[in-house]
PDB file of N, CA and C in Angstrom:
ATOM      1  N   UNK A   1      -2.313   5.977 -12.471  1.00  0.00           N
ATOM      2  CA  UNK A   1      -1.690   4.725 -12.860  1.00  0.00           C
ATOM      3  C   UNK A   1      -2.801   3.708 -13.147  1.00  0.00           C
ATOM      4  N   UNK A   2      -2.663   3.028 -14.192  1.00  0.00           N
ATOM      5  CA  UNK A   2      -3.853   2.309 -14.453  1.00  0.00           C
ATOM      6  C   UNK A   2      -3.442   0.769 -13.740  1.00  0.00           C
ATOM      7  N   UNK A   3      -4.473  -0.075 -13.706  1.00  0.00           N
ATOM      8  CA  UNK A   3      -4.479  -1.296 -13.288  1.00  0.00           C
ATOM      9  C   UNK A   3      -3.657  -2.012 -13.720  1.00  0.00           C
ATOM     10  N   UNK A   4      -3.401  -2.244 -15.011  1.00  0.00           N
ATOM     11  CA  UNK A   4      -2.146  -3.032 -15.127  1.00  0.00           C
ATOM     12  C   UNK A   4      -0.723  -2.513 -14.621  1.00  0.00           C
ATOM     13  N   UNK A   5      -0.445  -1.143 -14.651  1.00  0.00           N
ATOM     14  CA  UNK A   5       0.698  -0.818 -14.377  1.00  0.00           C
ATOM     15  C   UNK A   5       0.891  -1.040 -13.023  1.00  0.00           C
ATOM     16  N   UNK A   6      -0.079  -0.817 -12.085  1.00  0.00           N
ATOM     17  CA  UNK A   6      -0.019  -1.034 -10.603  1.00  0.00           C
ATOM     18  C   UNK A   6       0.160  -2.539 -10.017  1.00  0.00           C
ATOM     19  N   UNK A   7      -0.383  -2.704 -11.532  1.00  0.00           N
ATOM     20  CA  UNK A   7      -0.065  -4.888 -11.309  1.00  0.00           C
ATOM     21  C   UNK A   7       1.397  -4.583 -11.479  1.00  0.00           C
ATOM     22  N   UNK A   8       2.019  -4.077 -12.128  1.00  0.00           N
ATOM     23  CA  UNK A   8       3.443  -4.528 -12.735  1.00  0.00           C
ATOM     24  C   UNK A   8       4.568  -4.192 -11.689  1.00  0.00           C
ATOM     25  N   UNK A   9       3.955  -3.464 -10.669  1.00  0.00           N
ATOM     26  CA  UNK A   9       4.524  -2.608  -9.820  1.00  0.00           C
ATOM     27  C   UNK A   9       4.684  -3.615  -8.442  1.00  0.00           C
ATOM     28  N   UNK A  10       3.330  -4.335  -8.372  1.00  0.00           N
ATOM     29  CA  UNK A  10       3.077  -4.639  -6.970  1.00  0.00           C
ATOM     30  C   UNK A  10       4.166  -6.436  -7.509  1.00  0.00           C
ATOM     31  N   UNK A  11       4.348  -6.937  -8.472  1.00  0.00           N
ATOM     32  CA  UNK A  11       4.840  -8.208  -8.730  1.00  0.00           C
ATOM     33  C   UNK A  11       6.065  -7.964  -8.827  1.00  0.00           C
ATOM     34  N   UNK A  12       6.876  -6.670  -9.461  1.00  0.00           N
ATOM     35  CA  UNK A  12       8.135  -6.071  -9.183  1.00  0.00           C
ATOM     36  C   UNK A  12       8.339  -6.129  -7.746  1.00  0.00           C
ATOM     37  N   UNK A  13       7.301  -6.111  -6.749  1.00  0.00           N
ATOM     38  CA  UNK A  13       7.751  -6.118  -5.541  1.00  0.00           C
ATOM     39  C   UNK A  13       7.503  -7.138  -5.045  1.00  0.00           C
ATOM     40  N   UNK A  14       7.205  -8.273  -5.514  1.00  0.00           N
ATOM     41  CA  UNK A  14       7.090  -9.441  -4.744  1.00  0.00           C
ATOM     42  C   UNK A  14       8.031 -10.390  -5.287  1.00  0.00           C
ATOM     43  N   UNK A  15       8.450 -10.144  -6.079  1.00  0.00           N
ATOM     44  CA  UNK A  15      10.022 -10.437  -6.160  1.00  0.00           C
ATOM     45  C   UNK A  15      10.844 -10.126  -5.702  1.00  0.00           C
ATOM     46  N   UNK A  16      10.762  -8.890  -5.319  1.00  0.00           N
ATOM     47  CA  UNK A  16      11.766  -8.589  -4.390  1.00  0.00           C
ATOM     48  C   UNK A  16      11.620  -8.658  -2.879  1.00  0.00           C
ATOM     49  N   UNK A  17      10.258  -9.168  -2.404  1.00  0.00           N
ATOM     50  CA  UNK A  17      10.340  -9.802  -1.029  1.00  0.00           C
ATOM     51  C   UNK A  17      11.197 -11.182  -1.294  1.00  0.00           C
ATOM     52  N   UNK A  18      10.833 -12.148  -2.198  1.00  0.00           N
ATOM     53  CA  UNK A  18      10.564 -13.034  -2.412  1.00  0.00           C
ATOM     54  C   UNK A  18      12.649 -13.495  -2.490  1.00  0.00           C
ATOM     55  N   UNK A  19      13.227 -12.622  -3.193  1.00  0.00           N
ATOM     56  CA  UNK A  19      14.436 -12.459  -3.081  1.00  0.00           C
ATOM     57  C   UNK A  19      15.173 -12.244  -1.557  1.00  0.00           C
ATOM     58  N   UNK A  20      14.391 -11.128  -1.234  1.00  0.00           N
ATOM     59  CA  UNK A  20      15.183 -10.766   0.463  1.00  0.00           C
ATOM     60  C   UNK A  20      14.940 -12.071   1.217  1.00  0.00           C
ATOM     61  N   UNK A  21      13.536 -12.677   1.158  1.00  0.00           N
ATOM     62  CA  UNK A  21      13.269 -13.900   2.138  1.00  0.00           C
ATOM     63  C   UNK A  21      14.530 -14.683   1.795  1.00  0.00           C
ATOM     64  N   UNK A  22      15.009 -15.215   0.533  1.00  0.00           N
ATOM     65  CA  UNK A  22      16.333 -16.551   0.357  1.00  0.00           C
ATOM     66  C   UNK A  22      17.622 -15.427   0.926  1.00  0.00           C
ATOM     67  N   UNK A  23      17.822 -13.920   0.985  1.00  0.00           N
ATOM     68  CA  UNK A  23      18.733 -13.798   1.583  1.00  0.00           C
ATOM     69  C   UNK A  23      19.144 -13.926   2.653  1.00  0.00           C
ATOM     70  N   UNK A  24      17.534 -14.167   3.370  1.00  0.00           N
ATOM     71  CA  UNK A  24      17.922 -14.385   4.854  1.00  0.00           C
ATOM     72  C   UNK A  24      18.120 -15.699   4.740  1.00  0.00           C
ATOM     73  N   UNK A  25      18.197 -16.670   4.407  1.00  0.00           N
ATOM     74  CA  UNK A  25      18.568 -18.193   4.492  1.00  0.00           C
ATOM     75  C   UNK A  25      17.243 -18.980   4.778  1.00  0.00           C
ATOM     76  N   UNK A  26      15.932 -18.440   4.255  1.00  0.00           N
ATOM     77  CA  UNK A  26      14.887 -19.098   4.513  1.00  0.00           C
ATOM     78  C   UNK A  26      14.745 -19.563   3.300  1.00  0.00           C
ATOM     79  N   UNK A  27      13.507 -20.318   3.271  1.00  0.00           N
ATOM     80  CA  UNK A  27      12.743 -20.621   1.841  1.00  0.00           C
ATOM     81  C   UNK A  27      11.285 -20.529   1.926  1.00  0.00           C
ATOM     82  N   UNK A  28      10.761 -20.468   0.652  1.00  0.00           N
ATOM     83  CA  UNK A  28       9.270 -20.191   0.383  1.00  0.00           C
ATOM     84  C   UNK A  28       8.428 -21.061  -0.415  1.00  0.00           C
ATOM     85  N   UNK A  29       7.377 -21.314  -0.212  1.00  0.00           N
ATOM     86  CA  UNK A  29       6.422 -22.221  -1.146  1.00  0.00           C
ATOM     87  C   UNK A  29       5.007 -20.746  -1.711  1.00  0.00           C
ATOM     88  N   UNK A  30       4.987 -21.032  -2.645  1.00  0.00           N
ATOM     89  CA  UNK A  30       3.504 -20.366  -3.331  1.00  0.00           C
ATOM     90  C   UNK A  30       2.592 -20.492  -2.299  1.00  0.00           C
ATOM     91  N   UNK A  31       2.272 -19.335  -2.121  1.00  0.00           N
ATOM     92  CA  UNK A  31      -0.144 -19.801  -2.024  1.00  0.00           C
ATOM     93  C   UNK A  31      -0.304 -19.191  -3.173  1.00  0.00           C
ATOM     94  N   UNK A  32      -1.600 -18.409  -2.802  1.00  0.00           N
ATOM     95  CA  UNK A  32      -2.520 -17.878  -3.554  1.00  0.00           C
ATOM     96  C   UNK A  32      -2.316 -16.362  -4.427  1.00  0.00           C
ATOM     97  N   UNK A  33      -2.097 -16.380  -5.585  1.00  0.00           N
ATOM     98  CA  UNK A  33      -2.270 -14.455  -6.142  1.00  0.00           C
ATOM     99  C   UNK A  33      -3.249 -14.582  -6.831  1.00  0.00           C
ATOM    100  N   UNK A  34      -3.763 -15.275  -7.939  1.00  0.00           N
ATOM    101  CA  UNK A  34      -4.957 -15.130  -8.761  1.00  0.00           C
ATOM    102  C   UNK A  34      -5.657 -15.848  -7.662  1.00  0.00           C
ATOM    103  N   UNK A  35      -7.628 -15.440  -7.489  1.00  0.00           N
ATOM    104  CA  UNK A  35      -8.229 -16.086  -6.757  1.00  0.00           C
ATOM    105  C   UNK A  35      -9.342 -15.552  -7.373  1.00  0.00           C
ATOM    106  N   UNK A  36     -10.295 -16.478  -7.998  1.00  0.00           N
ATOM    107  CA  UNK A  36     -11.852 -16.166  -8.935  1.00  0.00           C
ATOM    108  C   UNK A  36     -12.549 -15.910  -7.654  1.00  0.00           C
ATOM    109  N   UNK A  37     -13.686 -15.292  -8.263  1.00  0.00           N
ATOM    110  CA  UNK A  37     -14.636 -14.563  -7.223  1.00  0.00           C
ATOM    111  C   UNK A  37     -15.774 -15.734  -6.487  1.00  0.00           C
ATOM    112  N   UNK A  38     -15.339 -17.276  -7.507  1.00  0.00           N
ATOM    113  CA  UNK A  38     -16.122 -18.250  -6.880  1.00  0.00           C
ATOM    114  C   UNK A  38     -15.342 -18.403  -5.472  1.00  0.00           C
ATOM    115  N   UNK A  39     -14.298 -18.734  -5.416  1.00  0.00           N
ATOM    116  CA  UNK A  39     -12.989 -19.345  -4.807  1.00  0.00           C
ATOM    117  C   UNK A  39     -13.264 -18.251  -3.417  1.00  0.00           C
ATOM    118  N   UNK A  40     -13.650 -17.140  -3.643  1.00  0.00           N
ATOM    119  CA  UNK A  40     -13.519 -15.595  -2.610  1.00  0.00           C
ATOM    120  C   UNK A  40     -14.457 -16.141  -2.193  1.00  0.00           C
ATOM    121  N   UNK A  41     -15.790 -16.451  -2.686  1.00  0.00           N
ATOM    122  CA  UNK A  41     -17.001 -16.564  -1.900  1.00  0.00           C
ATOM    123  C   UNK A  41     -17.006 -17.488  -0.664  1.00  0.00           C
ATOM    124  N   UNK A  42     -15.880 -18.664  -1.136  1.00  0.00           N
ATOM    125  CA  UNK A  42     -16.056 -19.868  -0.514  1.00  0.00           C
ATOM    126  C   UNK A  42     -15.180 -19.664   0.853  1.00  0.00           C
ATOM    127  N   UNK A  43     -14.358 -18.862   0.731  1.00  0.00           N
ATOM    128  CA  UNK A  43     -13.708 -18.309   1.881  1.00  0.00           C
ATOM    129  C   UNK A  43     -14.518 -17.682   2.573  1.00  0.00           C
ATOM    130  N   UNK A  44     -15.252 -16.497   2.226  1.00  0.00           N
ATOM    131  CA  UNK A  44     -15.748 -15.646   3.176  1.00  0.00           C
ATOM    132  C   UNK A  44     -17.024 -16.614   4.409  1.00  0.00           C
ATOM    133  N   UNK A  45     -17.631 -17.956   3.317  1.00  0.00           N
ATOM    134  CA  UNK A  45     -18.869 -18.584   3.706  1.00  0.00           C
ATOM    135  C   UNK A  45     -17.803 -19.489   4.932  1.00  0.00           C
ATOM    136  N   UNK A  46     -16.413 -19.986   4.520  1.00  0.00           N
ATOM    137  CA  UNK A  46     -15.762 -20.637   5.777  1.00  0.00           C
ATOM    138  C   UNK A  46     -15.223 -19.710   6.296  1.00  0.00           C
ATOM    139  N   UNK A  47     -15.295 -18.524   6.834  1.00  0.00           N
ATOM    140  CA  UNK A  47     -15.227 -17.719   7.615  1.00  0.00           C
ATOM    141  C   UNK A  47     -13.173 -17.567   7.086  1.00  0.00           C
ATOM    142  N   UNK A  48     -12.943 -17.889   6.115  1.00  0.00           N
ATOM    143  CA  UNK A  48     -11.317 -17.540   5.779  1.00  0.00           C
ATOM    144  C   UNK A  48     -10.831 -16.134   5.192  1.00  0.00           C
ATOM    145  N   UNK A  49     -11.535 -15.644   5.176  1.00  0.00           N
ATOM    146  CA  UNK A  49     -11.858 -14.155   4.569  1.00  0.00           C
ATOM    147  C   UNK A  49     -12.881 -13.424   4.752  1.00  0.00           C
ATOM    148  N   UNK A  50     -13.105 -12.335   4.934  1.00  0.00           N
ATOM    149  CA  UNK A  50     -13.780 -11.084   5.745  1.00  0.00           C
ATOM    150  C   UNK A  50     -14.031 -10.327   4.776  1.00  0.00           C
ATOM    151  N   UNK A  51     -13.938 -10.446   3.339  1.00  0.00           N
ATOM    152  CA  UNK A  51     -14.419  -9.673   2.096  1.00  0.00           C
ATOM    153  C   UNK A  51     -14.436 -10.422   1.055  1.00  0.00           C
ATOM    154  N   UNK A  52     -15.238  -9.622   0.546  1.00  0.00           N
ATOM    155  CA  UNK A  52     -15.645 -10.218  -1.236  1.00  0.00           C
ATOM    156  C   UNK A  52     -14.739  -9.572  -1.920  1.00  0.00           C
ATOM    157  N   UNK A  53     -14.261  -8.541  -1.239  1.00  0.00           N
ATOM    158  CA  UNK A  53     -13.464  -7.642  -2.232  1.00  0.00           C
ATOM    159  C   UNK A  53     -11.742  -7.914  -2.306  1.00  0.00           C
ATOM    160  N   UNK A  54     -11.440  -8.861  -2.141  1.00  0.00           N
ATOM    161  CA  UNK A  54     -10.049  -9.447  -1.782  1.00  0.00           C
ATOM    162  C   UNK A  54      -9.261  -9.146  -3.265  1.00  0.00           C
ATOM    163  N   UNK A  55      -8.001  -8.619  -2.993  1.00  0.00           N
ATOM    164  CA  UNK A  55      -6.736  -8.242  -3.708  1.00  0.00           C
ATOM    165  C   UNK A  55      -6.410  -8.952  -4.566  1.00  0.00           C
ATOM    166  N   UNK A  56      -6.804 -10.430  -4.455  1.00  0.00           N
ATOM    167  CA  UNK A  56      -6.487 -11.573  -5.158  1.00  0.00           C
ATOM    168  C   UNK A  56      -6.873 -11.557  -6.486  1.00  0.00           C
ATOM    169  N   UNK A  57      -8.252 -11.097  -6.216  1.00  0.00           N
ATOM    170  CA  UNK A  57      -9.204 -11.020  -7.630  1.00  0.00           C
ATOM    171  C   UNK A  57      -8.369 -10.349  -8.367  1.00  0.00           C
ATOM    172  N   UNK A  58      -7.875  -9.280  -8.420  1.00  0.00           N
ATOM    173  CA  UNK A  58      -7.216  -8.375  -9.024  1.00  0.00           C
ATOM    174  C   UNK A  58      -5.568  -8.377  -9.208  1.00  0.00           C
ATOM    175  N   UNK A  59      -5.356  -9.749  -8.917  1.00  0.00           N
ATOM    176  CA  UNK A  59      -3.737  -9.584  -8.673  1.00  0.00           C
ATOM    177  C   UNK A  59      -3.259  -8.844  -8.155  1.00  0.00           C
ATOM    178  N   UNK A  60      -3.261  -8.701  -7.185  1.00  0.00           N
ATOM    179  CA  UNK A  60      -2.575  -7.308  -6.216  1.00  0.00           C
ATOM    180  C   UNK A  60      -2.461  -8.042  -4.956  1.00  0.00           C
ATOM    181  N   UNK A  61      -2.555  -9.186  -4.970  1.00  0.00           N
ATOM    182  CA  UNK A  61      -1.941  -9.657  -3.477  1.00  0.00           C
ATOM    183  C   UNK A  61      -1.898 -10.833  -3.735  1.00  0.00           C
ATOM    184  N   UNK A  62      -0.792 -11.411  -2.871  1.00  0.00           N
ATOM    185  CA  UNK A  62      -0.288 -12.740  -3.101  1.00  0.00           C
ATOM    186  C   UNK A  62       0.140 -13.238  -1.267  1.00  0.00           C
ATOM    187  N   UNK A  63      -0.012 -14.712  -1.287  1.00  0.00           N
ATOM    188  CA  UNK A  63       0.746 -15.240  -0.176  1.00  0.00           C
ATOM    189  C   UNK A  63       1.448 -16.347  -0.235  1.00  0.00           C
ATOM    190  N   UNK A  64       2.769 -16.182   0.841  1.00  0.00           N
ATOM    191  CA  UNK A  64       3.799 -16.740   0.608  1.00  0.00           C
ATOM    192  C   UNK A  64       3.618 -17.619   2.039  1.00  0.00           C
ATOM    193  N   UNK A  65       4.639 -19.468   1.915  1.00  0.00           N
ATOM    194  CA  UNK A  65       4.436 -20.320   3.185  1.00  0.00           C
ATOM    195  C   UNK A  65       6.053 -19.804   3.324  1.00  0.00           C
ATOM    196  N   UNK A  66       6.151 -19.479   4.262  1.00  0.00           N
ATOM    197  CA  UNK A  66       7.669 -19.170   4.925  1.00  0.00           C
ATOM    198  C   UNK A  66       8.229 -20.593   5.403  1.00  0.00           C
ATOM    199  N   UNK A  67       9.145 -21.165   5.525  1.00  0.00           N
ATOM    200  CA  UNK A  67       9.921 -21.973   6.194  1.00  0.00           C
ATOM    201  C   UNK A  67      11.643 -21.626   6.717  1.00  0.00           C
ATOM    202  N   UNK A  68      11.579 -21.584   7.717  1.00  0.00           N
ATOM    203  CA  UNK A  68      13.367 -21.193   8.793  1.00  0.00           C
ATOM    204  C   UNK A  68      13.587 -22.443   9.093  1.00  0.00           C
ATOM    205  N   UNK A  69      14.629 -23.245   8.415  1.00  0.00           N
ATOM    206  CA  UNK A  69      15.265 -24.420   8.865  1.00  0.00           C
ATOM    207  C   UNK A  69      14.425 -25.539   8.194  1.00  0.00           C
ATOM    208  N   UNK A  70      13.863 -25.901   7.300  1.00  0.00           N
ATOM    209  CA  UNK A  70      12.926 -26.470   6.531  1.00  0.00           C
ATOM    210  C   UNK A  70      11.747 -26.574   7.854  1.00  0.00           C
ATOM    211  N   UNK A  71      11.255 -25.479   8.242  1.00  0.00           N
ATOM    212  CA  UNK A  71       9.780 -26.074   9.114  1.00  0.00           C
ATOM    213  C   UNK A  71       8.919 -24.793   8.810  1.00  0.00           C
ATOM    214  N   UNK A  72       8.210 -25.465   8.067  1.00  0.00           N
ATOM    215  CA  UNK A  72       6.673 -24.226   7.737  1.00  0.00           C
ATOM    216  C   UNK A  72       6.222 -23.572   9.431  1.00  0.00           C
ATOM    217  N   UNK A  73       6.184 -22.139   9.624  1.00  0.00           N
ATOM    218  CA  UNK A  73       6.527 -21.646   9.916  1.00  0.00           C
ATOM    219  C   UNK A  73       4.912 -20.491  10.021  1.00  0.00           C
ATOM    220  N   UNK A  74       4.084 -21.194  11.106  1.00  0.00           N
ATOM    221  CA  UNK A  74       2.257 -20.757  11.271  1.00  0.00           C
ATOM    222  C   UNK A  74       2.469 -19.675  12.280  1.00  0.00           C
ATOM    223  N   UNK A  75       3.613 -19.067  13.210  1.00  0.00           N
ATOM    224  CA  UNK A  75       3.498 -18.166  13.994  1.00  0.00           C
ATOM    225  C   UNK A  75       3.508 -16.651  13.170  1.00  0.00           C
ATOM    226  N   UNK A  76       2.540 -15.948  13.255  1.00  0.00           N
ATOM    227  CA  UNK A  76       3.209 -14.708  12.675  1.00  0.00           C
ATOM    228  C   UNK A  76       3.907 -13.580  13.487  1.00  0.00           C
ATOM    229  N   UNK A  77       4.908 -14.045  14.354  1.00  0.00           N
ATOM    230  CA  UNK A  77       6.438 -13.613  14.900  1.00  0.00           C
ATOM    231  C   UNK A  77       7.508 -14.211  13.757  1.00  0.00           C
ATOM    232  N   UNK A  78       7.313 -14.979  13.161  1.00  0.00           N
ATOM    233  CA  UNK A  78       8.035 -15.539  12.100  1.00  0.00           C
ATOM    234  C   UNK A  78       7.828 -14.740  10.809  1.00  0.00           C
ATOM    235  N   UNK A  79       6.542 -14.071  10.806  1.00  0.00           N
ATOM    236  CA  UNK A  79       6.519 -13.290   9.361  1.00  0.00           C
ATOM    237  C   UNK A  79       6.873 -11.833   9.715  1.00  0.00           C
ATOM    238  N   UNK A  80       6.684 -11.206  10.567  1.00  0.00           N
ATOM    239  CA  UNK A  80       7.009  -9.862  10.855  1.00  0.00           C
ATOM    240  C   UNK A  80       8.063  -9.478  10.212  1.00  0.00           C
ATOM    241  N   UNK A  81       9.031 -10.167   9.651  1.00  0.00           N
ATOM    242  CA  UNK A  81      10.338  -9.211   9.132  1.00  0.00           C
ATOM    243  C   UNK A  81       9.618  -9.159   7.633  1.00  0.00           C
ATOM    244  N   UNK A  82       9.145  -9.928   7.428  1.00  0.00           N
ATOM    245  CA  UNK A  82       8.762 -10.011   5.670  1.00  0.00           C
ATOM    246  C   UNK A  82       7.703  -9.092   5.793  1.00  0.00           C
ATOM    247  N   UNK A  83       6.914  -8.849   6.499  1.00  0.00           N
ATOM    248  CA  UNK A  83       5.786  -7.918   6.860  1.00  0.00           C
ATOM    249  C   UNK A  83       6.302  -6.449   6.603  1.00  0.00           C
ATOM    250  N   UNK A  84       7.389  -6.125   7.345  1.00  0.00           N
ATOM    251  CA  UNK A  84       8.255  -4.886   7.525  1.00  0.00           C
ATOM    252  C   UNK A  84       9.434  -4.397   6.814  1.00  0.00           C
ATOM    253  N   UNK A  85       9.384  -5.479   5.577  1.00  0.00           N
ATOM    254  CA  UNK A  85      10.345  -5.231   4.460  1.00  0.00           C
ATOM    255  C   UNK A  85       9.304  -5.091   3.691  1.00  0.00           C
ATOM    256  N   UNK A  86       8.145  -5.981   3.062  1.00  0.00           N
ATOM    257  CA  UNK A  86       7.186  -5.624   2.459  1.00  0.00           C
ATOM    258  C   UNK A  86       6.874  -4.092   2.255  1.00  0.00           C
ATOM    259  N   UNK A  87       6.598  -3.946   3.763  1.00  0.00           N
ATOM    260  CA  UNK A  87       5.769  -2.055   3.916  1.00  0.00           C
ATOM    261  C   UNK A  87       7.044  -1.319   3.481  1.00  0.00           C
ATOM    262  N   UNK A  88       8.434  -1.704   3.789  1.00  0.00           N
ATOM    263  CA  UNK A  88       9.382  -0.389   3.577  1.00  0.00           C
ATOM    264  C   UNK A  88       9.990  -0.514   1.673  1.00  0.00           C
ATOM    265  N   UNK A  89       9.133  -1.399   0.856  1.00  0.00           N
ATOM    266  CA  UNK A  89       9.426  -1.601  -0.766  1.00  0.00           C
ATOM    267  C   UNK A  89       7.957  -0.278  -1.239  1.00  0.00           C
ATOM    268  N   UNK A  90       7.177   0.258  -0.424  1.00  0.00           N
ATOM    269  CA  UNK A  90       6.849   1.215  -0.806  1.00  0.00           C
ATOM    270  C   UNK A  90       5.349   1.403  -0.289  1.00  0.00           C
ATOM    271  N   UNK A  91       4.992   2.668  -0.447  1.00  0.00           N
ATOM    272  CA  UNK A  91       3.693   3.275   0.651  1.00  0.00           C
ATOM    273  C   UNK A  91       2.776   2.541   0.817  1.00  0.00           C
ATOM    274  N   UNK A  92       2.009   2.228  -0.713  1.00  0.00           N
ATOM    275  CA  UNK A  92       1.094   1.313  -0.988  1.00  0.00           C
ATOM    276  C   UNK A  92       1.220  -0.461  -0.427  1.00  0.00           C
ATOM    277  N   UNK A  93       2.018  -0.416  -0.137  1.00  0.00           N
ATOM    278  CA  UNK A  93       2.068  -2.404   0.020  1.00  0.00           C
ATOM    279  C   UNK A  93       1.335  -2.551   1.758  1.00  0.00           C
ATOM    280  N   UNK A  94       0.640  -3.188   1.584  1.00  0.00           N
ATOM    281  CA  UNK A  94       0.030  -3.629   3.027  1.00  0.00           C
ATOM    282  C   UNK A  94       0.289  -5.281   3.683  1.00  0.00           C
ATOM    283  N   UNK A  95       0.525  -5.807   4.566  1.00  0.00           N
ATOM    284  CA  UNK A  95       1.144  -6.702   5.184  1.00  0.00           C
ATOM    285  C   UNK A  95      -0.074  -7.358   6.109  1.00  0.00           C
ATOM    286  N   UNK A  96      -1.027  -8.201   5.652  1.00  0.00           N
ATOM    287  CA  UNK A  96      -2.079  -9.103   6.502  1.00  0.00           C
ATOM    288  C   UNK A  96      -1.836  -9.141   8.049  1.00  0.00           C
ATOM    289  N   UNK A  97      -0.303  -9.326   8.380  1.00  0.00           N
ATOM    290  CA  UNK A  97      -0.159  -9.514   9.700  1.00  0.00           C
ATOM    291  C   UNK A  97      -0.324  -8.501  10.776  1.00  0.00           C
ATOM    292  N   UNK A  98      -1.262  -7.060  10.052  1.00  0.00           N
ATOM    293  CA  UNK A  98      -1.012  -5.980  11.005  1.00  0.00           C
ATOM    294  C   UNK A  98      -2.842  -6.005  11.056  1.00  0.00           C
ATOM    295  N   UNK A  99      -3.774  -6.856  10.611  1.00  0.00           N
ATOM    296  CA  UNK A  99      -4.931  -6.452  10.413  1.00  0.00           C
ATOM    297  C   UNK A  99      -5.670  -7.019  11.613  1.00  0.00           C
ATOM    298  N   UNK A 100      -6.658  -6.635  11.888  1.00  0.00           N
ATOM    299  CA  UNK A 100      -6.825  -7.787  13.352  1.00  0.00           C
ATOM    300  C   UNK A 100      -7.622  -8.891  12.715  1.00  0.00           C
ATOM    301  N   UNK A 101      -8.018  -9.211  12.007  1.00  0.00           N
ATOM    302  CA  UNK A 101      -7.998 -10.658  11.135  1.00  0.00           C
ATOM    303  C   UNK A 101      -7.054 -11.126  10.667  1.00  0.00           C
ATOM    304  N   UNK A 102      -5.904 -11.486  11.389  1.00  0.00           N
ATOM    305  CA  UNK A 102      -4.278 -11.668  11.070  1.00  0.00           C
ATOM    306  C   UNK A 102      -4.361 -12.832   9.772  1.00  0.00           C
ATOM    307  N   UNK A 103      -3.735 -12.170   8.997  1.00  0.00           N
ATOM    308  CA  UNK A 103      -3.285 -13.187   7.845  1.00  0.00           C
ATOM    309  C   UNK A 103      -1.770 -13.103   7.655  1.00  0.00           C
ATOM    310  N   UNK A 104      -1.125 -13.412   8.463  1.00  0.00           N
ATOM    311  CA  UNK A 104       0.207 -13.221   7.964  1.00  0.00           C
ATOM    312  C   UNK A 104       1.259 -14.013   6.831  1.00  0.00           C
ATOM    313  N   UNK A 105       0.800 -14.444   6.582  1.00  0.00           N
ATOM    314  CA  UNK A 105       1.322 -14.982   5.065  1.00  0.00           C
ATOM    315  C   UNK A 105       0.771 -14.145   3.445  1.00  0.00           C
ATOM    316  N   UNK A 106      -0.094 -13.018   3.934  1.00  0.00           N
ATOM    317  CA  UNK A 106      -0.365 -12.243   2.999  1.00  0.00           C
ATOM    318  C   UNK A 106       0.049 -11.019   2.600  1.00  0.00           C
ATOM    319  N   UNK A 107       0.464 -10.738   1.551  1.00  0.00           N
ATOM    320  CA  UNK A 107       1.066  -9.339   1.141  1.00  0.00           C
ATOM    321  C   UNK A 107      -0.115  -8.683  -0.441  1.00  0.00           C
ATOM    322  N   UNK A 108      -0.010  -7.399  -0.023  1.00  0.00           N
ATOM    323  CA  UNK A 108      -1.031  -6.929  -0.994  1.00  0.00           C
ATOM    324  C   UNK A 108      -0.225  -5.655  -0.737  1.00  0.00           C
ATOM    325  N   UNK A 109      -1.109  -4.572  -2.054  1.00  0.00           N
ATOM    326  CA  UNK A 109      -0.890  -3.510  -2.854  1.00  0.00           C
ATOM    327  C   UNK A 109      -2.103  -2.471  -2.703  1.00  0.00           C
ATOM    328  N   UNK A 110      -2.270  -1.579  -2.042  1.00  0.00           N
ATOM    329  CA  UNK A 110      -3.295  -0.857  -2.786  1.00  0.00           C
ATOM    330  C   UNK A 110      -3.567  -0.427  -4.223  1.00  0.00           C
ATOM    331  N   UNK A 111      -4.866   0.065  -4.692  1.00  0.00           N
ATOM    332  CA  UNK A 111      -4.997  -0.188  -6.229  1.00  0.00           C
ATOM    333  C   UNK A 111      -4.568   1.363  -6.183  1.00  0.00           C
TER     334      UNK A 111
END
């Protein structure tokens, strides 16, 4: 599968997190899916990221601000269901909140 198709695959599925999250009666704000390799650096130097090689660059990972009851929502006990719907939309999708550099507002794709 080439790179774009695996793009087309992993955004097919973040729509469809992105859908299940309003079925549960929550709502969502954007972060980050495109992220230049300047933008990566500046993370890793504030210690916000642990690689140069981040998903972002490549469109293959995106993060979402969760809110339950309009309150943004920093515990990741609050993201675990989106974490575990994420992983069960297919093999490849990986969920930040299981890494021990917890990012739980992040969802990515292997390439």
């Amino acid at each position: 599968m080439t790179l774009r198709e695996k793009q087309s695959v992993f955004l097919l599925n973040f729509a469809k997190l992105i859908q299940w999250v309003y079925e549960q009666g929550w709502e969502l704000t954007a972060g980050e899916l495109l992220r230049t390799p300047e933008q990566q650096a500046i993370y890793v130097q504030e210690g916000k990221s642990k690689t140069s090689d981040s998903k972002h660059l490549i469109k293959m990972a995106g993060d979402l601000n969760l809110f339950i009851d309009g309150v943004f929502q920093t515990d990741g006990d609050a993201y675990k269901p989106l974490g575990d719907y994420w992983k069960s939309l297919n093999t490849d999708n990986i969920w930040g909140g299981d890494w021990e550099f917890k990012d739980n507002d992040h969802f990515q794709m292997r390439r």
